[in-house]
N, C-alpha and C. Protein backbone atom coordinates (compact mmCIF):
# COMPACT_ATOMS: atom_id res chain seq x y z
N UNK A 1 5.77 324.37 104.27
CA UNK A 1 7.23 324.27 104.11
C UNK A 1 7.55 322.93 103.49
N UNK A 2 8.50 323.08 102.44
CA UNK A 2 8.92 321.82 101.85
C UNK A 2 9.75 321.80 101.02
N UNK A 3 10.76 320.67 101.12
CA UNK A 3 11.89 320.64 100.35
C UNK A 3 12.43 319.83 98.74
N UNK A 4 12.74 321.02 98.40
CA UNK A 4 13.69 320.46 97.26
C UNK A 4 12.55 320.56 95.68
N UNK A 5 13.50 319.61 94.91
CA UNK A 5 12.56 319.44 93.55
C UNK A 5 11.13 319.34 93.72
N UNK A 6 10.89 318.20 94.43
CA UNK A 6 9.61 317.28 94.65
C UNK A 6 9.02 318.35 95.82
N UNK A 7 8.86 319.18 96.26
CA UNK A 7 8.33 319.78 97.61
C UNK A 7 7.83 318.69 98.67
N UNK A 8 8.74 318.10 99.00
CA UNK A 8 8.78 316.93 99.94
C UNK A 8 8.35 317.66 101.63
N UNK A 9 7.40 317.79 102.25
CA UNK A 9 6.88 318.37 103.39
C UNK A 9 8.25 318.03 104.62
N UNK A 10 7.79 319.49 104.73
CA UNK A 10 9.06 319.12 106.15
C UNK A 10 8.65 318.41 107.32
N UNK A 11 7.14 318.38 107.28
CA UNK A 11 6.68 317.55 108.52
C UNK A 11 6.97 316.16 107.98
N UNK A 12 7.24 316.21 107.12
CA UNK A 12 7.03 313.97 106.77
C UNK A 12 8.98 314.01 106.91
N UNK A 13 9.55 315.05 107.10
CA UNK A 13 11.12 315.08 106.57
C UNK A 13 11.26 315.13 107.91
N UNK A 14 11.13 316.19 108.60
CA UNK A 14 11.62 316.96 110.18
C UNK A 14 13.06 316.88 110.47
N UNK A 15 13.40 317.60 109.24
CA UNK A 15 14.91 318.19 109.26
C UNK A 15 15.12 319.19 110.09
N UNK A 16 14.36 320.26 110.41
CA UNK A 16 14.97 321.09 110.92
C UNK A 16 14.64 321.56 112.32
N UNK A 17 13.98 320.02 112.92
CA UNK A 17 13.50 319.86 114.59
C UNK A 17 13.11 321.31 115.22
N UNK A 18 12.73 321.59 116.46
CA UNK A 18 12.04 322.53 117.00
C UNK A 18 12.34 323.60 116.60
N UNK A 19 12.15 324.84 116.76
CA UNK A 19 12.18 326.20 115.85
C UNK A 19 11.51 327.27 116.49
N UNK A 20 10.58 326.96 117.87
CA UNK A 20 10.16 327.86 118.74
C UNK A 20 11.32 328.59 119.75
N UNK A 21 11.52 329.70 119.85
CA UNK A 21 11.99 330.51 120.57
C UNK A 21 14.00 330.62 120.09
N UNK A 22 13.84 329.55 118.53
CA UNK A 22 15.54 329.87 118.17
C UNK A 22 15.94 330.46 117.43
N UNK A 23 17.05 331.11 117.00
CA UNK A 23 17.44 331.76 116.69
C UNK A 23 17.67 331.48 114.88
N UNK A 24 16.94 331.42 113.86
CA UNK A 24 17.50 331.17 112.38
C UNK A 24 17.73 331.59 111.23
N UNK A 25 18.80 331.37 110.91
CA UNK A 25 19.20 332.25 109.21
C UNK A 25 18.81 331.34 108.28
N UNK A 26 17.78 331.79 107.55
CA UNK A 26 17.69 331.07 105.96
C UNK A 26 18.89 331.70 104.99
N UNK A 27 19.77 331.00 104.67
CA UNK A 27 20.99 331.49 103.64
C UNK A 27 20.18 331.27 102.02
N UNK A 28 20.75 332.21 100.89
CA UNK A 28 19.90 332.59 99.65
C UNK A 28 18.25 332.10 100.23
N UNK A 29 17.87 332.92 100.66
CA UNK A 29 16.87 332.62 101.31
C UNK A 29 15.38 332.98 100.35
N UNK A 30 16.05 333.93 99.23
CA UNK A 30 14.98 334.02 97.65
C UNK A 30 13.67 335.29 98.79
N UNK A 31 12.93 334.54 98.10
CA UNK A 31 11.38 335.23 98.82
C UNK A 31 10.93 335.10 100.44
N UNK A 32 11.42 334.68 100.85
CA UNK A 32 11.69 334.24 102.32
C UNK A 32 10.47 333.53 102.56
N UNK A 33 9.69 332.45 102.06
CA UNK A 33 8.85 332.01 102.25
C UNK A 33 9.34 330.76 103.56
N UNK A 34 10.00 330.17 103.63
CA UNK A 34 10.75 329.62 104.60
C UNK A 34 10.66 330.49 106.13
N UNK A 35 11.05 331.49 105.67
CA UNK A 35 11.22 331.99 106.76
C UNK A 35 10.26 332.88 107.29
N UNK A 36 9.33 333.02 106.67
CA UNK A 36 7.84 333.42 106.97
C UNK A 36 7.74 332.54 107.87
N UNK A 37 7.41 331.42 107.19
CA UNK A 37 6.41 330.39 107.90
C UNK A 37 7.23 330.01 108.94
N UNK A 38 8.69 329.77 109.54
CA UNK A 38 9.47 329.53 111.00
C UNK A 38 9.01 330.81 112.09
N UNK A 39 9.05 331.95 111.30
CA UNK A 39 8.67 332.98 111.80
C UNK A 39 7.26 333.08 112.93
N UNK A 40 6.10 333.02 111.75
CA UNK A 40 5.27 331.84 112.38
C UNK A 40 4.63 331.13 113.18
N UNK A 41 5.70 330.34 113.74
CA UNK A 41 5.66 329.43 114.35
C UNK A 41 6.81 329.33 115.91
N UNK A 42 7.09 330.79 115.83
CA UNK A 42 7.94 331.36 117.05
C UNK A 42 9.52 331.21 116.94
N UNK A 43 10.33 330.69 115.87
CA UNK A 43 11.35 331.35 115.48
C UNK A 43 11.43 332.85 115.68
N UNK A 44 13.11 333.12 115.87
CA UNK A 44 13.66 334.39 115.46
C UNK A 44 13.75 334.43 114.21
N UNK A 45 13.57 334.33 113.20
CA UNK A 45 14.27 334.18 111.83
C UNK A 45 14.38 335.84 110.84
N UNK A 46 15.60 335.38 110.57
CA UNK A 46 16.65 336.45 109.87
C UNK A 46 16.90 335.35 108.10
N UNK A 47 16.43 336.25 107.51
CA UNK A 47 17.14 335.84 105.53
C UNK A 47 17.87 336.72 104.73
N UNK A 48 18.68 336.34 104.54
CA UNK A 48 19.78 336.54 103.44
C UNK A 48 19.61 336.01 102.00
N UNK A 49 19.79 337.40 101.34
CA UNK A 49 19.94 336.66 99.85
C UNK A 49 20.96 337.88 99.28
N UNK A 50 21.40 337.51 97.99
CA UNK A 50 22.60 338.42 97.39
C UNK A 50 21.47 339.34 95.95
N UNK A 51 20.39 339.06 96.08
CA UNK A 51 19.64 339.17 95.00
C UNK A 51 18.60 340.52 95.16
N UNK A 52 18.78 341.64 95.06
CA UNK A 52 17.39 342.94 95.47
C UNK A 52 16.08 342.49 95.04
N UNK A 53 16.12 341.57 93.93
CA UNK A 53 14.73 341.67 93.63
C UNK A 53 14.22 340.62 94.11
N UNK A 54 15.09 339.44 94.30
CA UNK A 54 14.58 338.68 95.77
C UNK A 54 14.01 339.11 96.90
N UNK A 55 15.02 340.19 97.87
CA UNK A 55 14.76 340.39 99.01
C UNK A 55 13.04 341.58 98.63
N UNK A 56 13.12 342.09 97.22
CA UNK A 56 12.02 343.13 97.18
C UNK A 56 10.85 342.20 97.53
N UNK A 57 10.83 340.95 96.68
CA UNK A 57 9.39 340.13 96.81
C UNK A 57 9.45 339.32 98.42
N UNK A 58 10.45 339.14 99.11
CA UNK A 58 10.72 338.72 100.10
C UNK A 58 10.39 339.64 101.00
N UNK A 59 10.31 341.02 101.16
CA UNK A 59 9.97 342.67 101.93
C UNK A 59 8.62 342.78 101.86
N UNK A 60 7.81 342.42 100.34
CA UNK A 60 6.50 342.17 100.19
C UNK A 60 5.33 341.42 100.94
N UNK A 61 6.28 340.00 101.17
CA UNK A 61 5.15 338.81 101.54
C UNK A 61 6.00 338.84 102.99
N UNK A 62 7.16 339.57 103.45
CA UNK A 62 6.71 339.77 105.15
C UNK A 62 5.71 340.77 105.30
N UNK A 63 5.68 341.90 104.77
CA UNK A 63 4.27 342.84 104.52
C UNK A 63 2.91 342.37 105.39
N UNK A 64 3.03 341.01 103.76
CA UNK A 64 1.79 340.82 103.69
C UNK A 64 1.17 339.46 104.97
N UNK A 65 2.47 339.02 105.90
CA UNK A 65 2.19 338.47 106.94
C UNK A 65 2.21 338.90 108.16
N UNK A 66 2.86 340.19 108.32
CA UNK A 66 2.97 340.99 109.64
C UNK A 66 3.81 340.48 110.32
N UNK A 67 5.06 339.91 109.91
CA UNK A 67 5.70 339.21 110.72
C UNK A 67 7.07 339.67 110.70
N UNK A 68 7.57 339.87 112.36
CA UNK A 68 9.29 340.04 112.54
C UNK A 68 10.09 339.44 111.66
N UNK A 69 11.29 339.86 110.44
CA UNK A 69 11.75 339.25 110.19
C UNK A 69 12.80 340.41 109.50
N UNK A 70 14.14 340.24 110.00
CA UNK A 70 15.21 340.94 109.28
C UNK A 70 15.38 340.23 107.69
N UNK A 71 15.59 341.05 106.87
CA UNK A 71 16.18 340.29 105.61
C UNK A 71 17.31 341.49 105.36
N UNK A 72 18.39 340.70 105.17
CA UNK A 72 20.11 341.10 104.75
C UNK A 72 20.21 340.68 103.48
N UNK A 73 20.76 341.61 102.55
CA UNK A 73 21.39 342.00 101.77
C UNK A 73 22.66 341.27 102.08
N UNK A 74 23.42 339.96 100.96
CA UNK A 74 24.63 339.67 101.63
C UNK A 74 25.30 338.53 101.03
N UNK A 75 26.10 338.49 101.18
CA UNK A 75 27.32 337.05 100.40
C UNK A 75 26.98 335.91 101.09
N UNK A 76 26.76 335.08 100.71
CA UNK A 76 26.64 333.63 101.98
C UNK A 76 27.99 333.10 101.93
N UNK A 77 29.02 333.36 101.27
CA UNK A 77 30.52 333.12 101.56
C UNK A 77 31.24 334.07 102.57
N UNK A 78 30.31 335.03 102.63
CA UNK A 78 31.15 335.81 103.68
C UNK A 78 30.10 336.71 104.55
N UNK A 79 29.32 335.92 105.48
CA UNK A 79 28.19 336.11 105.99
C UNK A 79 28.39 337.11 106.84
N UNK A 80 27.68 338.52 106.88
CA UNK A 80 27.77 339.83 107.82
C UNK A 80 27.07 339.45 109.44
N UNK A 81 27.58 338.16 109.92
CA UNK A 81 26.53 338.08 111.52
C UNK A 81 28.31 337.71 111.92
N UNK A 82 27.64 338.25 113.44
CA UNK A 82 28.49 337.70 114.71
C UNK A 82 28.90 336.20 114.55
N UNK A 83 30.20 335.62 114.96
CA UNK A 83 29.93 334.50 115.57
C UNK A 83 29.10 333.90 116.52
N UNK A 84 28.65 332.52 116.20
CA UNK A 84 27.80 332.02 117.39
C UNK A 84 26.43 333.03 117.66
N UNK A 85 25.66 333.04 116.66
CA UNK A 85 24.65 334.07 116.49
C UNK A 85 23.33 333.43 115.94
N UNK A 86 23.41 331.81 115.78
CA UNK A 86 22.39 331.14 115.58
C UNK A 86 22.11 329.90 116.00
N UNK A 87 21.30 329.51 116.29
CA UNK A 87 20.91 328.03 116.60
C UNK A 87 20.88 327.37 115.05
N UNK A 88 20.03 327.79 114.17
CA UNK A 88 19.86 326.64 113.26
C UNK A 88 20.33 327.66 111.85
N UNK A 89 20.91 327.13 111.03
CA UNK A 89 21.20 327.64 109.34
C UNK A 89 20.91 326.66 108.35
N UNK A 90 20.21 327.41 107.57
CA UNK A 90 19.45 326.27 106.49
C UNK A 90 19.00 327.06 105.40
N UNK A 91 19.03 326.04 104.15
CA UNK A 91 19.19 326.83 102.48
C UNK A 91 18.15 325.35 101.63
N UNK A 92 17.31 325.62 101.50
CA UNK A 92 16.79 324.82 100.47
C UNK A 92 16.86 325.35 99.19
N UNK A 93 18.09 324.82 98.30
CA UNK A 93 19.14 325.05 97.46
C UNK A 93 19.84 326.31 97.29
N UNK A 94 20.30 326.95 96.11
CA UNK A 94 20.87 327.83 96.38
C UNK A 94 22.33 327.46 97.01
N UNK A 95 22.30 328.33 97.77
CA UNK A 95 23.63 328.47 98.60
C UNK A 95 24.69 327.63 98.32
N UNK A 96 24.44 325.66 98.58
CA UNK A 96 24.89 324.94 98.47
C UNK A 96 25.84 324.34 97.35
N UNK A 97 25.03 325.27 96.16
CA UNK A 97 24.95 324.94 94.59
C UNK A 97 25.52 325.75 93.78
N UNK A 98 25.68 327.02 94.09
CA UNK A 98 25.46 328.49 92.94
C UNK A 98 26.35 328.95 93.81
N UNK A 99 27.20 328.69 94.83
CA UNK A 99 28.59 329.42 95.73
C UNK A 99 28.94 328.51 96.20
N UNK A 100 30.18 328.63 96.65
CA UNK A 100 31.22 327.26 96.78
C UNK A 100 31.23 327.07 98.18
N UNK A 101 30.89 326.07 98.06
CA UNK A 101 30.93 325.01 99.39
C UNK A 101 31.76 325.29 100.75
N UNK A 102 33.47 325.35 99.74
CA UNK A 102 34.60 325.33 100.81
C UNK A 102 34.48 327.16 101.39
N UNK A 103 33.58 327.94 100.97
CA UNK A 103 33.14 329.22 101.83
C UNK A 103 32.25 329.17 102.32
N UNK A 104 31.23 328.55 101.79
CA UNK A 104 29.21 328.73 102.75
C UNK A 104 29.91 327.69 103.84
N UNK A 105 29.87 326.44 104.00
CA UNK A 105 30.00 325.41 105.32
C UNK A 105 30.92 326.24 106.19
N UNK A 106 32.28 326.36 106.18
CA UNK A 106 32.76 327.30 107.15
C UNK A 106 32.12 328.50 107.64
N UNK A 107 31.56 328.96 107.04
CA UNK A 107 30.70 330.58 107.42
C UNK A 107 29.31 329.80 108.19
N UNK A 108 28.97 329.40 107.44
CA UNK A 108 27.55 328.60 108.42
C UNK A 108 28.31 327.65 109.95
N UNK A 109 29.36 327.25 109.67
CA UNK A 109 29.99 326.95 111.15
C UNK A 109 30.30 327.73 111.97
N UNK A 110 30.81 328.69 111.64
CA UNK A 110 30.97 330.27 112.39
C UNK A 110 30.05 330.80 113.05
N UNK A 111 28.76 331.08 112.44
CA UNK A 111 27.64 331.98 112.94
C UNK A 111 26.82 330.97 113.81
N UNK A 112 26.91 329.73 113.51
CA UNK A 112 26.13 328.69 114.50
C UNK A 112 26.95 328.89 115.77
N UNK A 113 25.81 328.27 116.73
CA UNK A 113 26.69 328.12 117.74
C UNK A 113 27.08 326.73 118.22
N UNK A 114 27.45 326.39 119.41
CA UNK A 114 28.51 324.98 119.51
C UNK A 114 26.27 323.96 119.53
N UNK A 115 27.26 322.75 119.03
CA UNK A 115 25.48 321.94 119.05
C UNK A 115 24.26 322.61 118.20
N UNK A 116 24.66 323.40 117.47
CA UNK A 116 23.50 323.91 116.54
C UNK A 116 23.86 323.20 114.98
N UNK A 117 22.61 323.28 113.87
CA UNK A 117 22.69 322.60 112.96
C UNK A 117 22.31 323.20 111.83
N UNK A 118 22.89 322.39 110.77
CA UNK A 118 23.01 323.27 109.41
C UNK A 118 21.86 322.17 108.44
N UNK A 119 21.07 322.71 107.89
CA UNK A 119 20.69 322.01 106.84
C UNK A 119 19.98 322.47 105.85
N UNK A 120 20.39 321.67 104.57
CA UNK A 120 20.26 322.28 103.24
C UNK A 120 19.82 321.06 102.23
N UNK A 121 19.52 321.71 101.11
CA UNK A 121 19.60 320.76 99.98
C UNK A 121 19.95 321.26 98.55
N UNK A 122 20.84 320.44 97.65
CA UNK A 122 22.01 320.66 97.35
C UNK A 122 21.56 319.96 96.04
N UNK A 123 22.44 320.08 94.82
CA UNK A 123 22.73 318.99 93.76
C UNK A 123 23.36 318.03 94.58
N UNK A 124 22.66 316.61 93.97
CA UNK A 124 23.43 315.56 93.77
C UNK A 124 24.76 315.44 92.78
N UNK A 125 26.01 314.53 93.61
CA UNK A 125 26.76 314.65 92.87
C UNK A 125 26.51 313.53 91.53
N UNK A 126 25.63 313.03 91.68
CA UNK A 126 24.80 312.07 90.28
C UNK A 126 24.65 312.93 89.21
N UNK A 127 23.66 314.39 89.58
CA UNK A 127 23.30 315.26 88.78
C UNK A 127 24.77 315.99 87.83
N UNK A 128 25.53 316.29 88.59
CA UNK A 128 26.95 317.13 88.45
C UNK A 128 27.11 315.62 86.84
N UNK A 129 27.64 314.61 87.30
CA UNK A 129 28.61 313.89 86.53
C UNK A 129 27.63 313.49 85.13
N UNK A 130 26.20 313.37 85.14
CA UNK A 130 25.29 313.39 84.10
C UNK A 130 24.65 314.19 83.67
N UNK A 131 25.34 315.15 83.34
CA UNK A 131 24.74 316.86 83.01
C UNK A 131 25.17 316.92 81.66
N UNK A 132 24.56 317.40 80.82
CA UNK A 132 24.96 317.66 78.82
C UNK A 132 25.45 319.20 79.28
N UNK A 133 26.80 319.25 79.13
CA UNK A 133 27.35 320.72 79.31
C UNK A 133 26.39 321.39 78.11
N UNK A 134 26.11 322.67 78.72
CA UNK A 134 25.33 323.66 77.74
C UNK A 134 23.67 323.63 77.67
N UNK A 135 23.41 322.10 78.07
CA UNK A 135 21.92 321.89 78.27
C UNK A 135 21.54 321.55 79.19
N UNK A 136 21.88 321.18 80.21
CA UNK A 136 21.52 321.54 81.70
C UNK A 136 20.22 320.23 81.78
N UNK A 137 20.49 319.01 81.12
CA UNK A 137 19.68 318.15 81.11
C UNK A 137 20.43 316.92 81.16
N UNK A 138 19.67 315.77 82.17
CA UNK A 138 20.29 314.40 82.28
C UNK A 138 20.56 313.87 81.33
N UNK A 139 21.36 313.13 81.52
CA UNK A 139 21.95 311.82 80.61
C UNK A 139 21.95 310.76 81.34
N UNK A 140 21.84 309.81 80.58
CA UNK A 140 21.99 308.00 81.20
C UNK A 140 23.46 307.92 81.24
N UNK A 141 24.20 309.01 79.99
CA UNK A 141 25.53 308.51 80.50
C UNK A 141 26.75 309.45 81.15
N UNK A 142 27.29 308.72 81.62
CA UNK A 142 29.03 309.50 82.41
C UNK A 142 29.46 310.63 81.58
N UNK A 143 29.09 312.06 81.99
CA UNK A 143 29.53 312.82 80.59
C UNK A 143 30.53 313.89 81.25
N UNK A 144 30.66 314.41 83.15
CA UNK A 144 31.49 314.71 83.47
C UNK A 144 32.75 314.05 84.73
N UNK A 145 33.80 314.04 84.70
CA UNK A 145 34.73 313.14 85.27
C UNK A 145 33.94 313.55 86.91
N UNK A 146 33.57 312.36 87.59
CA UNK A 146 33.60 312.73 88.92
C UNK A 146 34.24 313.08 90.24
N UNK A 147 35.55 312.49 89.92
CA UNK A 147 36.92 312.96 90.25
C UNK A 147 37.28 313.87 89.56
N UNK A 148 38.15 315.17 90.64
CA UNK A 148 38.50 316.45 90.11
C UNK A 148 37.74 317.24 89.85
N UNK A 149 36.21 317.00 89.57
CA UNK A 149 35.50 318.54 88.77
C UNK A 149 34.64 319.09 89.80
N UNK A 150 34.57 320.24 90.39
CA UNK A 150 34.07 320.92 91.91
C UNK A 150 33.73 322.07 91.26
N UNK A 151 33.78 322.69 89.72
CA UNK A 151 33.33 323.66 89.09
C UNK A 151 32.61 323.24 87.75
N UNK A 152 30.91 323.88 87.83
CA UNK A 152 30.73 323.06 85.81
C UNK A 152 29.98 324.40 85.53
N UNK A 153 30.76 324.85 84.83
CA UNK A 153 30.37 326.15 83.75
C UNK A 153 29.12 326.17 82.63
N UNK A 154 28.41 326.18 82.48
CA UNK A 154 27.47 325.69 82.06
C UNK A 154 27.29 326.27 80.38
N UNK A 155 28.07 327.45 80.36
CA UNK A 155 28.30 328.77 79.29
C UNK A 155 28.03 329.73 79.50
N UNK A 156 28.34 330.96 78.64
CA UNK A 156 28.37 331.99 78.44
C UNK A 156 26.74 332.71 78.97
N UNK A 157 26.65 333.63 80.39
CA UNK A 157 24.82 333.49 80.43
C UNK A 157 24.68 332.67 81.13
N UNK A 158 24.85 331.63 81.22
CA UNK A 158 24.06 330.64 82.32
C UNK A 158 25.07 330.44 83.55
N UNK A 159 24.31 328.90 84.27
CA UNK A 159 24.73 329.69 85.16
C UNK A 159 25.87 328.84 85.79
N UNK A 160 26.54 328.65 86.77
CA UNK A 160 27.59 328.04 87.38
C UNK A 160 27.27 327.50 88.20
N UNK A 161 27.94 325.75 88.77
CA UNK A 161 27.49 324.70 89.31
C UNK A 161 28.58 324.24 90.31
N UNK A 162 28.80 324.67 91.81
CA UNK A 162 29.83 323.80 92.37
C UNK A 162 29.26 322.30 92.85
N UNK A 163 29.97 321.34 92.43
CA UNK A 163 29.57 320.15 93.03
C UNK A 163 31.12 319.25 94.14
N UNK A 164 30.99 318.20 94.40
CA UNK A 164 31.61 317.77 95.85
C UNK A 164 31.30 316.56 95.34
N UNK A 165 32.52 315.43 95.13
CA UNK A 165 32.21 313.63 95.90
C UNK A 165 31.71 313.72 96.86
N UNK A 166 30.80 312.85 97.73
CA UNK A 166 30.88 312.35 98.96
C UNK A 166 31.88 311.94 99.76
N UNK A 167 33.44 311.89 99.45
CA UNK A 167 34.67 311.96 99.76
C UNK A 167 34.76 313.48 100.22
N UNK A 168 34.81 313.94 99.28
CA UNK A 168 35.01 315.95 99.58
C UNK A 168 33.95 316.59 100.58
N UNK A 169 32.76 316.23 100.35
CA UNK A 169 31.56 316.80 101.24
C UNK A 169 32.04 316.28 102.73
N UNK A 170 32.08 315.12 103.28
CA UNK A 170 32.16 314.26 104.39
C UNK A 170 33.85 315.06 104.90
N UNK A 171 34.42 314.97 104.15
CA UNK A 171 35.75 315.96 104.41
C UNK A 171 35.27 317.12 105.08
N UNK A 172 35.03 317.79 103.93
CA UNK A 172 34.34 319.36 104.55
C UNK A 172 33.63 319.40 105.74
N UNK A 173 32.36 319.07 105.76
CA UNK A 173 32.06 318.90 106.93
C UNK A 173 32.94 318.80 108.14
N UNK A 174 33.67 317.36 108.12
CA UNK A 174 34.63 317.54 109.30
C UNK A 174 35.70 318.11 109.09
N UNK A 175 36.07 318.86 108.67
CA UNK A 175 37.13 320.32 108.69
C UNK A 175 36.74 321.47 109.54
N UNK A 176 34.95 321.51 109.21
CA UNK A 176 34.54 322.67 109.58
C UNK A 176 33.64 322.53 110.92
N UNK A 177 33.97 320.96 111.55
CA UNK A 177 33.45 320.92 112.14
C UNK A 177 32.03 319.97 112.79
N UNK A 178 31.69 319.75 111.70
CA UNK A 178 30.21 319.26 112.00
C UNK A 178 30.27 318.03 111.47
N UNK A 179 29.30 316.82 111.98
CA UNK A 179 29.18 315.68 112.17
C UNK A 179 27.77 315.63 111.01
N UNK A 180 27.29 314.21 110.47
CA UNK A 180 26.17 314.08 109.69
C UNK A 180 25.34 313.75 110.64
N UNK A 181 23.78 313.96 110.35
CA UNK A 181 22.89 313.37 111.28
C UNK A 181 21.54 312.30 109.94
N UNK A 182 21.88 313.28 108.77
CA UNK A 182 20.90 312.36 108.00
C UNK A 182 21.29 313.20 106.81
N UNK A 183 20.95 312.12 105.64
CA UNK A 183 21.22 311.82 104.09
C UNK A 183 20.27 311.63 103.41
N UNK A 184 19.31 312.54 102.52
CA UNK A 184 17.86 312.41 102.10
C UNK A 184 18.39 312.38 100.89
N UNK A 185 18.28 311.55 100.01
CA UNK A 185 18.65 311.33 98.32
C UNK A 185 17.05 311.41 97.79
N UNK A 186 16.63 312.34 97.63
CA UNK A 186 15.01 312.45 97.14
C UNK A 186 14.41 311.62 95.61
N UNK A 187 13.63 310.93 95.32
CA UNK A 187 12.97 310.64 94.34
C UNK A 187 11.36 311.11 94.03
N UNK A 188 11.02 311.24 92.46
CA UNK A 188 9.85 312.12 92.92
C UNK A 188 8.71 311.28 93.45
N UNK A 189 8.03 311.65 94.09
CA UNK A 189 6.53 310.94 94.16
C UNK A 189 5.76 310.84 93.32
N UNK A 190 5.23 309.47 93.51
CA UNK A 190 4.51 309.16 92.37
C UNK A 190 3.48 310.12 91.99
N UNK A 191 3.30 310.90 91.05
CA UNK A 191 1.73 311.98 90.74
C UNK A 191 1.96 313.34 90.96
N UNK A 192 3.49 313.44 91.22
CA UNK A 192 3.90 314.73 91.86
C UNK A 192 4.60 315.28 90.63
N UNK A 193 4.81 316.48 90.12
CA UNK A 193 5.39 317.30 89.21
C UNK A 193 6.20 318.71 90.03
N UNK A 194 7.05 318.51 89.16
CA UNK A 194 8.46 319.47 89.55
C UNK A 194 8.50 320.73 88.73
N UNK A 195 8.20 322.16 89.46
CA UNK A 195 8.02 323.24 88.46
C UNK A 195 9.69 323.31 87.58
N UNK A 196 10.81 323.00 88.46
CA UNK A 196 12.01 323.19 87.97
C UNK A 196 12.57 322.37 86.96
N UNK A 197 12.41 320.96 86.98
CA UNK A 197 12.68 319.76 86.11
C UNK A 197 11.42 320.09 84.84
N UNK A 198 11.89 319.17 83.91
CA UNK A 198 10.67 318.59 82.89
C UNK A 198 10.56 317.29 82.60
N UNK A 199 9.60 316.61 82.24
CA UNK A 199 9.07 315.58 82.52
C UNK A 199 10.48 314.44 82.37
N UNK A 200 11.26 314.48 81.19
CA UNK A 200 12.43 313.28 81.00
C UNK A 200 13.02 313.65 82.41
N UNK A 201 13.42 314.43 83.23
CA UNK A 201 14.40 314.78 83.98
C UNK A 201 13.68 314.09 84.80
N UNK A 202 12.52 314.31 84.87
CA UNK A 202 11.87 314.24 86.34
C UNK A 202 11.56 312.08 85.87
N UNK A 203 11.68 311.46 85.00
CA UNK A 203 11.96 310.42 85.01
C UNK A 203 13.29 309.66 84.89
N UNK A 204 14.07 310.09 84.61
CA UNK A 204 15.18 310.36 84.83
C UNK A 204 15.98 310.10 86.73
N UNK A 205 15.38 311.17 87.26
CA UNK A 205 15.59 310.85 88.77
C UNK A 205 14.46 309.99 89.61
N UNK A 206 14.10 308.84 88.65
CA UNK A 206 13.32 307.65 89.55
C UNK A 206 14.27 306.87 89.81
N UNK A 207 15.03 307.27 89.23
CA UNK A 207 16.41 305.81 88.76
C UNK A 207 17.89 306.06 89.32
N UNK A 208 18.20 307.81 89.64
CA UNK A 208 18.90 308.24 89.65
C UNK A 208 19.09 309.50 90.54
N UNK A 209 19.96 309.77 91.93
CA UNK A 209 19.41 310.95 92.78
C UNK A 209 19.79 312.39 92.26
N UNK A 210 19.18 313.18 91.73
CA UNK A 210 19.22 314.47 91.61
C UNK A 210 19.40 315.50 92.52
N UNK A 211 19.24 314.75 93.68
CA UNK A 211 19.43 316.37 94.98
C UNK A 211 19.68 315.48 96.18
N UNK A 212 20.27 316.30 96.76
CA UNK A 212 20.60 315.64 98.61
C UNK A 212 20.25 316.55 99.38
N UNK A 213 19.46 316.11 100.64
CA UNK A 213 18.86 316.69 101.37
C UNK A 213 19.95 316.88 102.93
N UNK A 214 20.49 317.30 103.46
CA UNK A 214 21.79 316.93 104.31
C UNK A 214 21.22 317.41 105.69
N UNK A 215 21.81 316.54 106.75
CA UNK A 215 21.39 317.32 107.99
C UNK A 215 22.44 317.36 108.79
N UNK A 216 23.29 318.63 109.28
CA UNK A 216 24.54 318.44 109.91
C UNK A 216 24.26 319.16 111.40
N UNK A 217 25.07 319.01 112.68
CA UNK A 217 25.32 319.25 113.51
C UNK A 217 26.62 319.43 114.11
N UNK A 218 26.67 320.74 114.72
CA UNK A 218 27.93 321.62 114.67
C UNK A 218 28.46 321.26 116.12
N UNK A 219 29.43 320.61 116.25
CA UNK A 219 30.25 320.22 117.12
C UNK A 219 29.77 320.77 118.66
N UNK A 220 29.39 320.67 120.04
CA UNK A 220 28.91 321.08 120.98
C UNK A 220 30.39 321.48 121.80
N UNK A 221 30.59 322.27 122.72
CA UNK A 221 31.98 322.34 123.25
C UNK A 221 31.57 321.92 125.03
């Protein structure tokens, strides 16, 4: 298990603390490889993705591990579970990025229960404001306003980008509830290569954070 660009190990991270006997939704959860491996390791775990041919290769490699695991068909803006129906919700990207914020955080506050925690990883809002509209590649310089822009269209075919200040995110959060517990601004490791980036990008974010790693906790009653 590991997060983000850089596949940064969750054991050197330990974002998403114990996982034996709780209850977890991976949101766009893709191939459910995540949730294999919680599975595992004595999680309940349940994945969601909006994608069939996701959940098909995701139906495959539970197959091919023998392991309990519901996968839903489903909106992560408008999540089909009970309230208070999970201990932990977590998206290593996706979710955070490719559907809007001010719907996934409220819905992931909903289905958690009181003292349970959300964590994900997300564009940086660095990435959002140094993006070449149309080429989907860094710049050294300021090319979208960082104030005001929470939508970047990328064109016609591709694909769509919600991003958040750290003003707006820290908002959200406490609207919906939940407190920060930790702030991972990732850089790559030295010798390490990124299947998603290419090499300028991936030098590019030595200098500059490309993704946030977030760890929230949902209000206890």
């Amino acid at each position: 298990m590991a997060w983000g660009n850089w596949r940064i190990p969750e054991s050197r991270l330990q974002l998403l603390g114990p996982v034996r006997g709780r209850d977890v939704l991976e949101v766009a959860c893709g191939a459910a490889r995540w949730s294999i491996a919680l599975a595992r390791r004595g999680a309940r775990s349940v994945g969601i993705d909006l994608s069939p041919s996701q959940l098909r290769s995701a139906r495959a490699l539970r197959g091919q591990a023998r392991v309990r695991l519901p996968l839903v068909r489903g909106n992560v803006e408008a999540l089909p579970f009970r309230d208070r129906s999970f201990d932990l919700v977590f998206s290593d990207w996706g979710a955070f990025t490719f559907a809007d914020p001010e719907r996934v955080v409220p819905e992931c506050a909903r289905v958690l229960r009181p003292g349970g925690r959300l964590v994900f990883a997300a564009a940086n809002p660095w990435r959002a404001v140094t993006s070449r509209p149309g080429l989907e590649v860094q710049s050294r310089r300021l090319l979208v306003p960082y104030f005001g822009t929470r939508r970047i269209d990328y064109g016609p075919g591709d694909s769509v980008e919600f991003t958040r200040t750290y003003e707006e995110w820290f908002d959200l959060f406490a609207r919906s509830g939940f407190s920060v517990e930790r702030l991972v601004e990732t850089r790559p490791p030295v010798g390490v290569r990124s299947s998603y980036l290419s090499a300028r990008d991936e030098r590019w974010a030595r200098s500059w954070p490309i993704e946030s790693l977030w760890g929230l906790r949902r209000a206890a009653e």
